[in-house]
N, C-alpha and C. Protein backbone atom coordinates (compact mmCIF):
# COMPACT_ATOMS: atom_id res chain seq x y z
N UNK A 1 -5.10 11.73 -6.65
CA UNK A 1 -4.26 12.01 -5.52
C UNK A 1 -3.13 10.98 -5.51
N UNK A 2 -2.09 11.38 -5.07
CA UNK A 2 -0.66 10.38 -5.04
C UNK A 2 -0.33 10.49 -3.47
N UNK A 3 -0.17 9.31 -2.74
CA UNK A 3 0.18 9.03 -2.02
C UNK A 3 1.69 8.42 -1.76
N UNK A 4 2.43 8.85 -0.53
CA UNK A 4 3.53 8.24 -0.24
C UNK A 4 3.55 6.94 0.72
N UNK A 5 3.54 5.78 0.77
CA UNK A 5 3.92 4.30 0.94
C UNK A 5 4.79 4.01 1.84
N UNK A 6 4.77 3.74 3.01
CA UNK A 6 5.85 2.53 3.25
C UNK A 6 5.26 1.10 3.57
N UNK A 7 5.97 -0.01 2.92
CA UNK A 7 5.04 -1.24 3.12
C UNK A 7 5.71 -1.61 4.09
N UNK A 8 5.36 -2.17 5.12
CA UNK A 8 5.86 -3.50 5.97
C UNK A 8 5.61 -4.94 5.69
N UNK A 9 5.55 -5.80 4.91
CA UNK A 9 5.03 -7.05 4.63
C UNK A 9 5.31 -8.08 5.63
N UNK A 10 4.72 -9.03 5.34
CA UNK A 10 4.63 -10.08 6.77
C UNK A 10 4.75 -9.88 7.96
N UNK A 11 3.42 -8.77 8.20
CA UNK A 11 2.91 -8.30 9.93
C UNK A 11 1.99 -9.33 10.08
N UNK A 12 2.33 -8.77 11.74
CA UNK A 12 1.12 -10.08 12.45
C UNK A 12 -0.29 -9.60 12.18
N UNK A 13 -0.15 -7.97 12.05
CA UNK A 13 -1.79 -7.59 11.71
C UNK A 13 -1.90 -6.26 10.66
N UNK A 14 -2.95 -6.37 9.69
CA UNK A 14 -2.94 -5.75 8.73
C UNK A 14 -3.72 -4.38 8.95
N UNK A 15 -2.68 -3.12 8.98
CA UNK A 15 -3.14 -2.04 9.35
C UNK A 15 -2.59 -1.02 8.29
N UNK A 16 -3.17 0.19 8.18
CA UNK A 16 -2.38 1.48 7.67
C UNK A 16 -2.43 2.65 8.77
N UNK A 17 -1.36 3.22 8.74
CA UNK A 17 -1.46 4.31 9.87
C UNK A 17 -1.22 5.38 8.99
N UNK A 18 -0.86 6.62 9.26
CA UNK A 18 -0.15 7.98 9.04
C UNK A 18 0.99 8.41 9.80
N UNK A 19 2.04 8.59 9.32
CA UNK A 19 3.03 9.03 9.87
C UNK A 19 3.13 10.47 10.18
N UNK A 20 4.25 10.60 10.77
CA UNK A 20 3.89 12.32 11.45
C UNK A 20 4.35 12.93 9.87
N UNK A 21 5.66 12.51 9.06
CA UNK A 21 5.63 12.94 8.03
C UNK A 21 4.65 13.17 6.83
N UNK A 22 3.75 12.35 6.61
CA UNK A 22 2.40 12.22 6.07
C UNK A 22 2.07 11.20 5.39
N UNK A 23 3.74 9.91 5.46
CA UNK A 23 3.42 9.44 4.41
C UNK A 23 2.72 7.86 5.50
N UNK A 24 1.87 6.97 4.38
CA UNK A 24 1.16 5.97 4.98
C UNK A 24 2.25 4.94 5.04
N UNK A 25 1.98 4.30 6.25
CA UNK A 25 2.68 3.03 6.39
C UNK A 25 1.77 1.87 6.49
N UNK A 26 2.00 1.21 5.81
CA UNK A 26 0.80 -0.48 5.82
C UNK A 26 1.76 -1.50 6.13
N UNK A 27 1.25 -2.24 7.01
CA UNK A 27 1.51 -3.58 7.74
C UNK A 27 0.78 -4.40 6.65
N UNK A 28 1.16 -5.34 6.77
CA UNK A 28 0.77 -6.28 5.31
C UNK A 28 0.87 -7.50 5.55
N UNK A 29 0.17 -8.79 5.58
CA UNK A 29 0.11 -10.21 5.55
C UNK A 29 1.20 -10.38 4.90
N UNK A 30 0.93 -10.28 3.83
CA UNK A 30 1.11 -11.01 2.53
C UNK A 30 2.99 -10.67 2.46
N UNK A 31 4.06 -11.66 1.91
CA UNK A 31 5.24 -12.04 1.94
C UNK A 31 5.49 -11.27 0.09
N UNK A 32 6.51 -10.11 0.47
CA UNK A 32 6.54 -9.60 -1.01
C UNK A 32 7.25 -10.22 -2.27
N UNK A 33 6.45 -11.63 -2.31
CA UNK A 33 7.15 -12.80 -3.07
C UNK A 33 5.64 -12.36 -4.29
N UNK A 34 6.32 -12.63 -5.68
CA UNK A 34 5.87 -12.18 -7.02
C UNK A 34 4.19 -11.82 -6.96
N UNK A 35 4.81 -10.24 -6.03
CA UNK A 35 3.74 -9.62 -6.35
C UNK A 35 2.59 -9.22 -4.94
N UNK A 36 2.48 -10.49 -4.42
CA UNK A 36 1.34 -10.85 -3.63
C UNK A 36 1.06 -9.15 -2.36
N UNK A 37 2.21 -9.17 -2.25
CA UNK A 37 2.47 -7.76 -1.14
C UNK A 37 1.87 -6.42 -1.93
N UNK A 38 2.03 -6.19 -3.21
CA UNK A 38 1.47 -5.36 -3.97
C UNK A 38 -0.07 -5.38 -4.34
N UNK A 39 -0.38 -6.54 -4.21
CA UNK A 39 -1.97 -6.81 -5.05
C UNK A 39 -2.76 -6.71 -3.48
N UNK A 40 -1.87 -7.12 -1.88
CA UNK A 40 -3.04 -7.09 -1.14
C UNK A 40 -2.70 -5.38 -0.62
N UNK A 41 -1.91 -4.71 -0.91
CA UNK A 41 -1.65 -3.06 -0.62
C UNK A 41 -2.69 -2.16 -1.15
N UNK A 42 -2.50 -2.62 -2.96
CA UNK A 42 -3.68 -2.05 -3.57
C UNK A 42 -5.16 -1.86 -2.84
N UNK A 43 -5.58 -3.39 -2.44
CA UNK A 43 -6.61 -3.43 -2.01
C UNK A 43 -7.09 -3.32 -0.73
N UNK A 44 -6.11 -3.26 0.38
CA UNK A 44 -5.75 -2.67 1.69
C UNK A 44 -6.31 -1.18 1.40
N UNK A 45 -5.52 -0.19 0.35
CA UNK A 45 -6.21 0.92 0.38
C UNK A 45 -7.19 1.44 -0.47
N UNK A 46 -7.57 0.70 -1.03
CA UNK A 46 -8.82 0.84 -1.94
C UNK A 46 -9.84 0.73 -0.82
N UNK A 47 -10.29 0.02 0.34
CA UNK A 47 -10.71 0.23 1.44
C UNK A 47 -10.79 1.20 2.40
N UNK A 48 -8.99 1.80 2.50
CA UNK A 48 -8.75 2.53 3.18
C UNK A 48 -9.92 3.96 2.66
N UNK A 49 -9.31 4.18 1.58
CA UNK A 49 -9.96 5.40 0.70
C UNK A 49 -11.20 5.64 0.38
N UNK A 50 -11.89 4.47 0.37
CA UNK A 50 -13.55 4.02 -0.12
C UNK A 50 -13.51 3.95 -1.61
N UNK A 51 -12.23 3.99 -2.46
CA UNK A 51 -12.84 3.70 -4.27
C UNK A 51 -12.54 2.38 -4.46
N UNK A 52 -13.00 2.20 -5.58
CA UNK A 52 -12.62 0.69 -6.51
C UNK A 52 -11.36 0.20 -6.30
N UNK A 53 -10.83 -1.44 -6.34
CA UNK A 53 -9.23 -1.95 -6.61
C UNK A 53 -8.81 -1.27 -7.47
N UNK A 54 -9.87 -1.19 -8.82
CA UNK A 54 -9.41 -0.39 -10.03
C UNK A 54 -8.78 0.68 -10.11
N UNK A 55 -8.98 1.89 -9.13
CA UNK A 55 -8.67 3.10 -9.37
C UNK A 55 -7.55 2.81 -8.31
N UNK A 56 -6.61 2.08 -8.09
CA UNK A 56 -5.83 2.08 -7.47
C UNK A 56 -4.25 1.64 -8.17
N UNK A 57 -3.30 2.61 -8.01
CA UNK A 57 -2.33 2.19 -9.11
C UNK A 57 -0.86 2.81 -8.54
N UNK A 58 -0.07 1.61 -8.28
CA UNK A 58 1.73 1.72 -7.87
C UNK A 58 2.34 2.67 -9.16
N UNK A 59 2.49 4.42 -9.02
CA UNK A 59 3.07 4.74 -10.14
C UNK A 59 4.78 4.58 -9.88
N UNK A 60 5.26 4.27 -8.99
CA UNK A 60 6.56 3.70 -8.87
C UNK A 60 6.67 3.10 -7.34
N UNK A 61 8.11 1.99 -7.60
CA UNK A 61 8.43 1.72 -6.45
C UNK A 61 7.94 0.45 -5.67
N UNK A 62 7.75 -0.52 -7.10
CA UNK A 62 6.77 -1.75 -7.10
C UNK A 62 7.63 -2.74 -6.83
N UNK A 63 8.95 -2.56 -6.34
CA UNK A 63 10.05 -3.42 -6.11
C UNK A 63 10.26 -2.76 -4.75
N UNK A 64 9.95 -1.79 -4.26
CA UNK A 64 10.69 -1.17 -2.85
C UNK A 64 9.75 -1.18 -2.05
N UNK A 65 10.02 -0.98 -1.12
CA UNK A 65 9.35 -1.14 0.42
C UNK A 65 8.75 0.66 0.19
N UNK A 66 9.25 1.65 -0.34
CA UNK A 66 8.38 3.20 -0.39
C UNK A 66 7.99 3.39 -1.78
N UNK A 67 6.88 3.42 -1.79
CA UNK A 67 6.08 3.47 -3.28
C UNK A 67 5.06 5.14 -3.40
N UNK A 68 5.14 5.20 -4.36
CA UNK A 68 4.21 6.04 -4.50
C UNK A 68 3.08 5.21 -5.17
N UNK A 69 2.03 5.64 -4.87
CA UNK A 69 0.65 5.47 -5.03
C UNK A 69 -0.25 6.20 -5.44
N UNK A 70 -1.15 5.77 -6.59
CA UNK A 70 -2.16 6.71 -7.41
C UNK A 70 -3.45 5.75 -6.96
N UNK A 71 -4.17 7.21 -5.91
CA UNK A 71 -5.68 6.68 -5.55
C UNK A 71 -6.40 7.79 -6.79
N UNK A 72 -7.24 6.96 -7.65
CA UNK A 72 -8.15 7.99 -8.94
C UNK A 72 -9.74 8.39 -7.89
């Protein structure tokens, strides 16, 4: 499944919602300095979803605030 992304990085609290459009928005600790905003997203929804960090993968958009996302 591919998911649509919007990150918010450096929220006061770490959430994912659904937008009315469908796509997820995540609030994010983590400051999108080399990387860190990406590695705690992954694992933000690897939770969200119930699979592995592993099966979790940015197929674009690893520099932008709207990413697409591959949950396996």
């Amino acid at each position: 499944m591919v998911v649509r992304v919007r990150v918010k990085p450096k929220s006061r609290e770490p959430r994912i919602e659904e937008a009315t459009d469908g796509t997820l928005v995540a609030w994010l600790r983590s400051p999108p300095i080399e990387g860190r905003a990406n590695h705690e997203l992954m694992e933000r929804l690897a939770e969200h979803f119930g699979v592995p960090r592993s099966r979790v993968r940015i197929r674009s958009g690893s520099a932008s605030r709207l990413k697409l996302v591959e949950i396996g």
